[in-house]
N, C-alpha and C. Protein backbone atom coordinates (compact mmCIF):
# COMPACT_ATOMS: atom_id res chain seq x y z
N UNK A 1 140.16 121.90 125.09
CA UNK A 1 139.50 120.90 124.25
C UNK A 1 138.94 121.61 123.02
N UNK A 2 139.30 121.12 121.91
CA UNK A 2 138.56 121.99 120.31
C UNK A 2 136.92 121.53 120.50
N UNK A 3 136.55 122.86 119.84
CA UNK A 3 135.07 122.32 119.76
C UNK A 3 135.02 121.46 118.00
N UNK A 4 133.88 120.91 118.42
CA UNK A 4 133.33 120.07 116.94
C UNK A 4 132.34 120.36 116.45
N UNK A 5 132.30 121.04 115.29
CA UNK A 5 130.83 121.05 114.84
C UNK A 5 130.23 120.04 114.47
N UNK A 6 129.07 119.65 114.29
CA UNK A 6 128.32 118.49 113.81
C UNK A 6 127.84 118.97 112.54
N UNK A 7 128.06 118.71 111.30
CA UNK A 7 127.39 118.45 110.27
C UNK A 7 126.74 117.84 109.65
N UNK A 8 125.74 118.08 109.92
CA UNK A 8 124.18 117.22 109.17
C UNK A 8 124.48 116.41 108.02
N UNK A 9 125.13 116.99 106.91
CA UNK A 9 125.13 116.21 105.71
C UNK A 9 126.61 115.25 106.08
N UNK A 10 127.09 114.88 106.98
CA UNK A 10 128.06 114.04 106.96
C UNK A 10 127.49 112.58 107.40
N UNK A 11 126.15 112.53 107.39
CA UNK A 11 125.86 111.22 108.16
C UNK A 11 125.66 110.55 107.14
N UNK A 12 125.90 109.33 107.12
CA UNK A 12 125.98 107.98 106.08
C UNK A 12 124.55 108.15 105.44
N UNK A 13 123.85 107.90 104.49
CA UNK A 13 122.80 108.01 103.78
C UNK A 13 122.89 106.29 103.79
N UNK A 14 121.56 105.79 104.16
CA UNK A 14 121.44 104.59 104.16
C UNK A 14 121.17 104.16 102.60
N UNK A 15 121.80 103.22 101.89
CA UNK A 15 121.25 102.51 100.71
C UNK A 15 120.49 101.39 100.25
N UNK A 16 119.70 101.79 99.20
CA UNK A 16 118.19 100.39 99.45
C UNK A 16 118.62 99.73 98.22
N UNK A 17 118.62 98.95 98.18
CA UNK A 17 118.71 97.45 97.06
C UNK A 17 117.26 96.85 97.24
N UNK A 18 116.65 96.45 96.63
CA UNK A 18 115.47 95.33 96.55
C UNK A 18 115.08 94.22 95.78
N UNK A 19 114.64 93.76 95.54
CA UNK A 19 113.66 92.77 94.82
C UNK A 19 112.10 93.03 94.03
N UNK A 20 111.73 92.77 93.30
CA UNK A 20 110.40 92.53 93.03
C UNK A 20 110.25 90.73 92.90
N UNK A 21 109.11 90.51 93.40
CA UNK A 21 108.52 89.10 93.37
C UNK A 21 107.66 88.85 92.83
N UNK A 22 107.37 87.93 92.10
CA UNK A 22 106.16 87.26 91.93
C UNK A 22 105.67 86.18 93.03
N UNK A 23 104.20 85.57 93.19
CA UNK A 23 103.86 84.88 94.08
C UNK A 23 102.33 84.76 93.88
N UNK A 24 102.18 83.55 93.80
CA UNK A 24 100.49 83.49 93.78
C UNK A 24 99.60 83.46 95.42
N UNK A 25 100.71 83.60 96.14
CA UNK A 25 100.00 83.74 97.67
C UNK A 25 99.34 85.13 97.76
N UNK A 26 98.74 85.46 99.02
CA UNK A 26 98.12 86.27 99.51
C UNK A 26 98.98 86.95 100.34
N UNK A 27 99.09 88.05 100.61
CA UNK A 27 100.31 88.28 101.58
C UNK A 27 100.46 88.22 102.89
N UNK A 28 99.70 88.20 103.40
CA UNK A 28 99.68 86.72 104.82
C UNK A 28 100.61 85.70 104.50
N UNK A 29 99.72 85.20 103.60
CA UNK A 29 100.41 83.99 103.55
C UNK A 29 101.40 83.54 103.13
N UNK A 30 102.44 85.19 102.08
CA UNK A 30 103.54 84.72 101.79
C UNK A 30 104.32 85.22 103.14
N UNK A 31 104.05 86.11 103.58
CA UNK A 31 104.73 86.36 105.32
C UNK A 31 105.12 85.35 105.64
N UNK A 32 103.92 84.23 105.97
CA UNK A 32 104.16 83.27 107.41
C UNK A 32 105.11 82.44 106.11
N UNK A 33 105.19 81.92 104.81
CA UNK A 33 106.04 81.23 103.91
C UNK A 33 107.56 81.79 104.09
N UNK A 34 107.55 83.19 103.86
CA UNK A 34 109.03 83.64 104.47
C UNK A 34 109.50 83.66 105.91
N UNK A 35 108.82 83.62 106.88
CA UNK A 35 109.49 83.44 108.22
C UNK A 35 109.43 82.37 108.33
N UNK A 36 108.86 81.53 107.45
CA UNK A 36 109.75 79.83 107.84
C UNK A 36 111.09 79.98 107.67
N UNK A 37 112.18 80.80 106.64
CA UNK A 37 113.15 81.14 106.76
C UNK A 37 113.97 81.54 107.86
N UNK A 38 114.98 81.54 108.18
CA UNK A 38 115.56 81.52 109.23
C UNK A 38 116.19 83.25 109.08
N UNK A 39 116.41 83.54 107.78
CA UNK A 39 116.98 84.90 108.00
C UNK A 39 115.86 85.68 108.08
N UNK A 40 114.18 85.75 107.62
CA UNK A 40 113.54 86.23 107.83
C UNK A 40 112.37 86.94 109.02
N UNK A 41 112.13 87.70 109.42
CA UNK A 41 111.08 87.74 110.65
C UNK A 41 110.15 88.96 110.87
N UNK A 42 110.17 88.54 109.24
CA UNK A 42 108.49 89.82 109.01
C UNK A 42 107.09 90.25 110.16
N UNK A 43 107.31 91.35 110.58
CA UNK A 43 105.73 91.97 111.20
C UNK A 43 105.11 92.83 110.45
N UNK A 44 103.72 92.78 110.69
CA UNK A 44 103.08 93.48 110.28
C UNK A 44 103.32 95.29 111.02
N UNK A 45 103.79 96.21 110.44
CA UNK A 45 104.36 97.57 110.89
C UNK A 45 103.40 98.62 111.32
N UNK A 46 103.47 99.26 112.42
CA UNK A 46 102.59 99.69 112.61
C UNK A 46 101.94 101.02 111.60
N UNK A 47 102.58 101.56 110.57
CA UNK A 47 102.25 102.61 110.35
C UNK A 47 102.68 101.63 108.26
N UNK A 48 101.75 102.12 107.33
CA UNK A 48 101.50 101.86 106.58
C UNK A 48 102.21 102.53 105.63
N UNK A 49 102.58 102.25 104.53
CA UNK A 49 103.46 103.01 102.93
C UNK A 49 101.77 103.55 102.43
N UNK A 50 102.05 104.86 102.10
CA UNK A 50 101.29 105.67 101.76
C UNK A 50 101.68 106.51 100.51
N UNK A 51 101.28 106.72 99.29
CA UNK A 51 101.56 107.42 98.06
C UNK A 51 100.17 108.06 97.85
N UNK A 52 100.50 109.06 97.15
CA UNK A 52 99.20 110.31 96.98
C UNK A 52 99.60 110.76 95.48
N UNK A 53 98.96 110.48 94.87
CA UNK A 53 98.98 111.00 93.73
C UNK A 53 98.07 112.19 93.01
N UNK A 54 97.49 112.69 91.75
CA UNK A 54 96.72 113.39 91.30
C UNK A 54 95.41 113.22 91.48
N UNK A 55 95.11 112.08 91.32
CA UNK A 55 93.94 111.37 91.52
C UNK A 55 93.16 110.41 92.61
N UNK A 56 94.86 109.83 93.80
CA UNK A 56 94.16 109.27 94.76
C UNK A 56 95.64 108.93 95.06
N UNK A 57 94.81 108.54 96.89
CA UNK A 57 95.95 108.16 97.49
C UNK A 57 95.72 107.31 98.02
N UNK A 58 96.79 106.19 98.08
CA UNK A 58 96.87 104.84 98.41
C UNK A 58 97.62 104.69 99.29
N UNK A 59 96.99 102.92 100.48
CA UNK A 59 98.02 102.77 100.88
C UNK A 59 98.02 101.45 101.55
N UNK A 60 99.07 101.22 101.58
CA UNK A 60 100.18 99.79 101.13
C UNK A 60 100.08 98.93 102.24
N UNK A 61 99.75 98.23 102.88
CA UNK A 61 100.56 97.03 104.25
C UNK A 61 101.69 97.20 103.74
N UNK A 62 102.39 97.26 105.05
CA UNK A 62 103.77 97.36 104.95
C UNK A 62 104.42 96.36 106.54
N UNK A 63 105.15 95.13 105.95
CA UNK A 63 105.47 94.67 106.43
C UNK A 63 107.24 94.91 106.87
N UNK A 64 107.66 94.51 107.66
CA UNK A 64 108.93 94.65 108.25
C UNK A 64 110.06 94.29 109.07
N UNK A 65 111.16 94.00 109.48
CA UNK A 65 111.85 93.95 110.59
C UNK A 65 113.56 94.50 110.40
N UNK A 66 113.64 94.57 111.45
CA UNK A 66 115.37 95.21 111.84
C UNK A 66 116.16 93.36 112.26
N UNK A 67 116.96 93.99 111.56
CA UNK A 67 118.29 92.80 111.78
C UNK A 67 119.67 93.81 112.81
N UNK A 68 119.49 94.02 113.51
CA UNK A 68 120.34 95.00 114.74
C UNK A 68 121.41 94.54 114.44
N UNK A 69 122.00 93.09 114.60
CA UNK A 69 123.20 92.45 113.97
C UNK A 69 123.91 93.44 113.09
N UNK A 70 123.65 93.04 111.87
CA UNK A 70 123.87 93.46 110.90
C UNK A 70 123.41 94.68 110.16
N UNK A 71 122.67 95.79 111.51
CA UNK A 71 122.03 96.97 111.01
C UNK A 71 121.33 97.03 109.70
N UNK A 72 120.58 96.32 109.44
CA UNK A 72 119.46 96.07 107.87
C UNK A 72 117.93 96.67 108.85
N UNK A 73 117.31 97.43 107.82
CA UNK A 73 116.02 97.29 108.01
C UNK A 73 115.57 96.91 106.28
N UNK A 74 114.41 95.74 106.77
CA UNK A 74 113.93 95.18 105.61
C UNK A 74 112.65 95.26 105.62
N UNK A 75 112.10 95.15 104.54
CA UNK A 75 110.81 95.84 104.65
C UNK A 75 109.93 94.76 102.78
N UNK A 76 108.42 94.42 103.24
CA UNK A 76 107.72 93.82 101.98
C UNK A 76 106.51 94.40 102.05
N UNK A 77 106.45 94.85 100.83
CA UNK A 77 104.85 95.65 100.57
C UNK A 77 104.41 94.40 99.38
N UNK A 78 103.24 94.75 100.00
CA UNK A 78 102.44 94.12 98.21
C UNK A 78 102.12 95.34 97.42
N UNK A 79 102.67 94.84 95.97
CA UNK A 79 102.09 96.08 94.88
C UNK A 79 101.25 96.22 94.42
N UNK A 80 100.28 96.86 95.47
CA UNK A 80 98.85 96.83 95.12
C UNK A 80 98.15 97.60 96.33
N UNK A 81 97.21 98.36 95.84
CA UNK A 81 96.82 99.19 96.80
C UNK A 81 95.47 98.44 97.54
N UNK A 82 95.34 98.44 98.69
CA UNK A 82 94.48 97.80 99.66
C UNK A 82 92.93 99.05 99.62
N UNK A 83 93.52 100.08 99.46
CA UNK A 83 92.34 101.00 100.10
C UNK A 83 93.49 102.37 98.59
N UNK A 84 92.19 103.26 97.88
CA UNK A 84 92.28 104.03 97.38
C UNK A 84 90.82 105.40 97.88
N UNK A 85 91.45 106.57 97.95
CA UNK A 85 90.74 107.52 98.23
C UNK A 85 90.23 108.15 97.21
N UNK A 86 89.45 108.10 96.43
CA UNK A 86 89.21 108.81 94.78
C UNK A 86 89.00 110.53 95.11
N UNK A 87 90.24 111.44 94.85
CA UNK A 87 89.37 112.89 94.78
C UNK A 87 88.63 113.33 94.03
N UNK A 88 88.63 113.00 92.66
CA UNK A 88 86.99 113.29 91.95
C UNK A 88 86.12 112.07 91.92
N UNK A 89 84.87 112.22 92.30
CA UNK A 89 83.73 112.15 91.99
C UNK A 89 84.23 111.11 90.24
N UNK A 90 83.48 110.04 90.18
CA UNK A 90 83.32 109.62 89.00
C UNK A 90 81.95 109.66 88.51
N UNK A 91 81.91 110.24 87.42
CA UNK A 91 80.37 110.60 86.86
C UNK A 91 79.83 109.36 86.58
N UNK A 92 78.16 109.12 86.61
CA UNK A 92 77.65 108.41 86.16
C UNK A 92 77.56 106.83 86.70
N UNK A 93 78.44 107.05 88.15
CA UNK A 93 78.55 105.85 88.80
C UNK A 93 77.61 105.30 89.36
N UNK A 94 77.27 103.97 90.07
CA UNK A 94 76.14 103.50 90.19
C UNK A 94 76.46 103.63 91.83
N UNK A 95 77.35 103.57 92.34
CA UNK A 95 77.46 103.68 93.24
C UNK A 95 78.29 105.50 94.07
N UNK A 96 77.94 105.87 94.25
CA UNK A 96 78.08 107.31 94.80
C UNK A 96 79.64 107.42 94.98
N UNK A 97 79.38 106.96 96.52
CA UNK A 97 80.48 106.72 96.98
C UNK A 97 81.66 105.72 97.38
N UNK A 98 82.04 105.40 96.12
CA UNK A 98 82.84 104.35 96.04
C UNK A 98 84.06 104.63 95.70
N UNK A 99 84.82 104.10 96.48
CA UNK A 99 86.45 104.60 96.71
C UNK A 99 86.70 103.08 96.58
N UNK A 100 86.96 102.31 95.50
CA UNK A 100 87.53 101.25 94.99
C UNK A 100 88.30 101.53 94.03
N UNK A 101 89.86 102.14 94.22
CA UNK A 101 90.88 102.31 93.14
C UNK A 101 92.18 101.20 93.43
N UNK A 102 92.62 100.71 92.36
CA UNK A 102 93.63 99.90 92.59
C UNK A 102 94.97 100.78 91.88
N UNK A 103 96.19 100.42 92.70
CA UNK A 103 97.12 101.46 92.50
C UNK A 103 98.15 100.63 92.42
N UNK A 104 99.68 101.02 92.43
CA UNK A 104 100.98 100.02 92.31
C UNK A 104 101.89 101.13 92.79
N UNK A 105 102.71 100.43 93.86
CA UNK A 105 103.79 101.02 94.79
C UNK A 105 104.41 101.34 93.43
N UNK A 106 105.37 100.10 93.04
CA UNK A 106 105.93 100.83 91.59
C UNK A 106 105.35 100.46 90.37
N UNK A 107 105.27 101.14 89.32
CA UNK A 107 104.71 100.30 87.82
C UNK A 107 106.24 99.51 87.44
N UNK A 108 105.34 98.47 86.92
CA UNK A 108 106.69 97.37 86.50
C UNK A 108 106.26 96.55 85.29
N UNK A 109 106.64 96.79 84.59
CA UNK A 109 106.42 95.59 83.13
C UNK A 109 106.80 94.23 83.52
N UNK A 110 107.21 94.01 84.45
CA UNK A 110 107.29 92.44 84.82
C UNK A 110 106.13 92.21 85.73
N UNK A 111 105.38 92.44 86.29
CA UNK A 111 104.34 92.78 86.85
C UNK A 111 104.12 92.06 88.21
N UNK A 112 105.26 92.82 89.23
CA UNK A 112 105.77 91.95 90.57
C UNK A 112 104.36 92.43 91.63
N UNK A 113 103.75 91.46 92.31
CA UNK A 113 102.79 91.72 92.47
C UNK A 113 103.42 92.08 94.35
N UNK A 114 104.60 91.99 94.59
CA UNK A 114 105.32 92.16 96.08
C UNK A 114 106.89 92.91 95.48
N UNK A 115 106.79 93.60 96.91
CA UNK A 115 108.64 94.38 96.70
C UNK A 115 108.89 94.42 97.99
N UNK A 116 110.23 93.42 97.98
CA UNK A 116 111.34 93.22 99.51
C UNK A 116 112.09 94.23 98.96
N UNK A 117 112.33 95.21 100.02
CA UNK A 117 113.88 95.83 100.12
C UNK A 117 114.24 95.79 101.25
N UNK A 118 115.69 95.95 101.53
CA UNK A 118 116.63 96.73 102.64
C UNK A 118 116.86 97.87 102.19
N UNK A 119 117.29 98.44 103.36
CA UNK A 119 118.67 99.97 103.96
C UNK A 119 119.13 99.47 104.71
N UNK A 120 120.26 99.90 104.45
CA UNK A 120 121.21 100.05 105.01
C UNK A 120 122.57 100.74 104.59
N UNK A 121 123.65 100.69 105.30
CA UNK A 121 124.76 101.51 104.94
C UNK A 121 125.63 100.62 103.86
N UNK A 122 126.10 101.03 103.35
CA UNK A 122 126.94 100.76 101.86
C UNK A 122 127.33 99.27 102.15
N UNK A 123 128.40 99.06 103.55
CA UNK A 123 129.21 97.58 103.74
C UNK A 123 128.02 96.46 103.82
N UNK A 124 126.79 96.95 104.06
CA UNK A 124 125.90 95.73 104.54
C UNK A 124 124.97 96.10 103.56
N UNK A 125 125.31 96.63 102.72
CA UNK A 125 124.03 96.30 101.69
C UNK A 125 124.47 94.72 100.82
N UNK A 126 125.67 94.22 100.88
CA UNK A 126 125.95 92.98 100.55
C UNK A 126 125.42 91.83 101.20
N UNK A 127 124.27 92.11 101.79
CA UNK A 127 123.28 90.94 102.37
C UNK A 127 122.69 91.01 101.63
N UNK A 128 122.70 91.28 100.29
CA UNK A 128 121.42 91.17 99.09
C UNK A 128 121.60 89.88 98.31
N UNK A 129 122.74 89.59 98.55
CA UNK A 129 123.18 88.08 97.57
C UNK A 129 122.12 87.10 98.74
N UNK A 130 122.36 87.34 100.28
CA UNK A 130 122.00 86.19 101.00
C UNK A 130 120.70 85.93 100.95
N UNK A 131 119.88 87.17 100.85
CA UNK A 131 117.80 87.53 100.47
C UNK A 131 118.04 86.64 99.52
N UNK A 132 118.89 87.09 98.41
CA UNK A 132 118.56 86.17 96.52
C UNK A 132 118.30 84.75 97.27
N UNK A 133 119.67 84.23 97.51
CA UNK A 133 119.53 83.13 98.10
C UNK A 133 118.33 82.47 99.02
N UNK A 134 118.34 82.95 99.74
CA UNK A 134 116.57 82.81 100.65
C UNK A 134 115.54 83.05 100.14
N UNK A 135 115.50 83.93 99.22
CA UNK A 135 113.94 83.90 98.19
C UNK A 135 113.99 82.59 97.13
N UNK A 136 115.17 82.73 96.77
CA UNK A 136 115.06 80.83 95.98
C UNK A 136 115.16 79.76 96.24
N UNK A 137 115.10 79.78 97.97
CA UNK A 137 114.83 78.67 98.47
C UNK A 137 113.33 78.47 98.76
N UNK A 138 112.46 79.49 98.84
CA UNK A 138 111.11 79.49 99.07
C UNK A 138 110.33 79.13 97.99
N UNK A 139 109.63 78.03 97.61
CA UNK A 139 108.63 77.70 96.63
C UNK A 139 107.84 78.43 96.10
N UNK A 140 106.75 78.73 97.53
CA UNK A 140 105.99 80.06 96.56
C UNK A 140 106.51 81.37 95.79
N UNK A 141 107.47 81.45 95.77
CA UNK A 141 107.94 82.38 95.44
C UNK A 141 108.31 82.18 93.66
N UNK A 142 107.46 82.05 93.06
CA UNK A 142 107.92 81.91 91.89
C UNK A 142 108.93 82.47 91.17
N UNK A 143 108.41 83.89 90.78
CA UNK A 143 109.90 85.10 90.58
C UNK A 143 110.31 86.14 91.40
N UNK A 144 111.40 86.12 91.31
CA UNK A 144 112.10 87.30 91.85
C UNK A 144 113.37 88.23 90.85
N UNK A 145 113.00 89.20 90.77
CA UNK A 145 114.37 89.68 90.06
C UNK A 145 114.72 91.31 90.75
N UNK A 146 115.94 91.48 90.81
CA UNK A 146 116.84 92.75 91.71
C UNK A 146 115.80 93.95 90.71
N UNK A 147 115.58 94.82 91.23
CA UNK A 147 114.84 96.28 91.40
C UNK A 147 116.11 96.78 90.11
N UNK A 148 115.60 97.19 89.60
CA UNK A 148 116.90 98.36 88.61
C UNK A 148 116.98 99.76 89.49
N UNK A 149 117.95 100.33 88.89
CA UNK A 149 118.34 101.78 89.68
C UNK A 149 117.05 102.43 89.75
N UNK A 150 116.39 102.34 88.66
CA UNK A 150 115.15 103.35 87.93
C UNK A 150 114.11 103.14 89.37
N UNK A 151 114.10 101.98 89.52
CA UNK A 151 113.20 101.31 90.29
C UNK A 151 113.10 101.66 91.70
N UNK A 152 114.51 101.54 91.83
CA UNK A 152 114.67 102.19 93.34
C UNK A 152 114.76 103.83 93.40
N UNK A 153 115.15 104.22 92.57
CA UNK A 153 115.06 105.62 92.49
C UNK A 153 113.62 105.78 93.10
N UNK A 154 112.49 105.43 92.26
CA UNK A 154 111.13 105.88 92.78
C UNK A 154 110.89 105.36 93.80
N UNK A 155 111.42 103.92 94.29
CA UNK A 155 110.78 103.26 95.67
C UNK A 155 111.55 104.39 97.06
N UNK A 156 112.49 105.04 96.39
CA UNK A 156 112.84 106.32 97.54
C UNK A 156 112.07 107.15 97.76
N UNK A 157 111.80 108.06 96.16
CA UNK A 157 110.88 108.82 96.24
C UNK A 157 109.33 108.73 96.95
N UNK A 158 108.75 107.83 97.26
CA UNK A 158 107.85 107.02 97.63
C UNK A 158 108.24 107.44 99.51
N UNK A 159 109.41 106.69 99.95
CA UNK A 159 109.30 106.57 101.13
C UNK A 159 110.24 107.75 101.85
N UNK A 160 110.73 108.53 101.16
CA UNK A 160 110.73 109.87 101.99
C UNK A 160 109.25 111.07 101.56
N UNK A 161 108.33 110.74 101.21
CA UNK A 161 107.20 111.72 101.49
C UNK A 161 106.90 111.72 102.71
């Protein structure tokens, strides 16, 4: 029998497509608005999107679920940081210790205040037409428009730290 080596870099690299949204909900409440959807079935995840920057590190609710079917993991953060850690000291503050920084998963000139993505492998990243479709069937959902490369580039960078 030949032996086989296993090579690490031969395994499929999963690919992320996303969305940014607009929405005047709360993100609760756009959750329970998207699992009225039938393709949707957002949980709250146990472990949180976390970014660290120069000045502070934030971090995200991060909502989620697996579609096993169709091997998708999908995933909605709000762009906006819940909790910021300030490492300097701000002078002259009235309050000492106050760690109230607001942050953004990504900066966006359209100013999406939520970001849906998937991964998955190349053939099933074409469930992105069916999300479009299901996010414009949802009311609250005012806007939505596809992530640019730029966009996802950093929403990677982000979630392999």
């Amino acid at each position: 029998m030949p032996k086989h080596k296993l090579d690490l870099g031969s395994w499929p690299e999963n690919q992320i497509a996303g969305f940014g949204i607009y929405s005047h909900l709360q993100v609760l409440s756009l959750v329970y608005q998207l699992n009225k959807h039938p393709l949707f079935h957002f949980q709250r995840l146990p472990k949180d999107l976390c970014k660290i920057n120069t000045k502070a590190s934030f971090n995200f609710i991060l909502f989620g679920f697996s579609n096993k079917e169709l091997e998708l993991e999908i995933r909605l953060v709000e762009n906006s940081s819940y909790k910021g850690e300030l490492i300097e000291k701000v002078q002259g503050s009235l309050f000492e210790d106050e760690n109230d920084v607001n942050g953004l998963v990504l900066p966006s000139k359209e100013g999406f205040n939520y970001l849906l993505w998937l991964e998955a492998e190349e053939e099933e990243i074409n469930q992105i037409k069916a999300i479009a479709a299901a996010l414009s069937s949802i009311k609250p959902v005012k806007v939505f428009k596809e992530l640019s490369e730029r966009q996802i580039s950093s929403l990677k960078k982000i979630l392999n730290n």
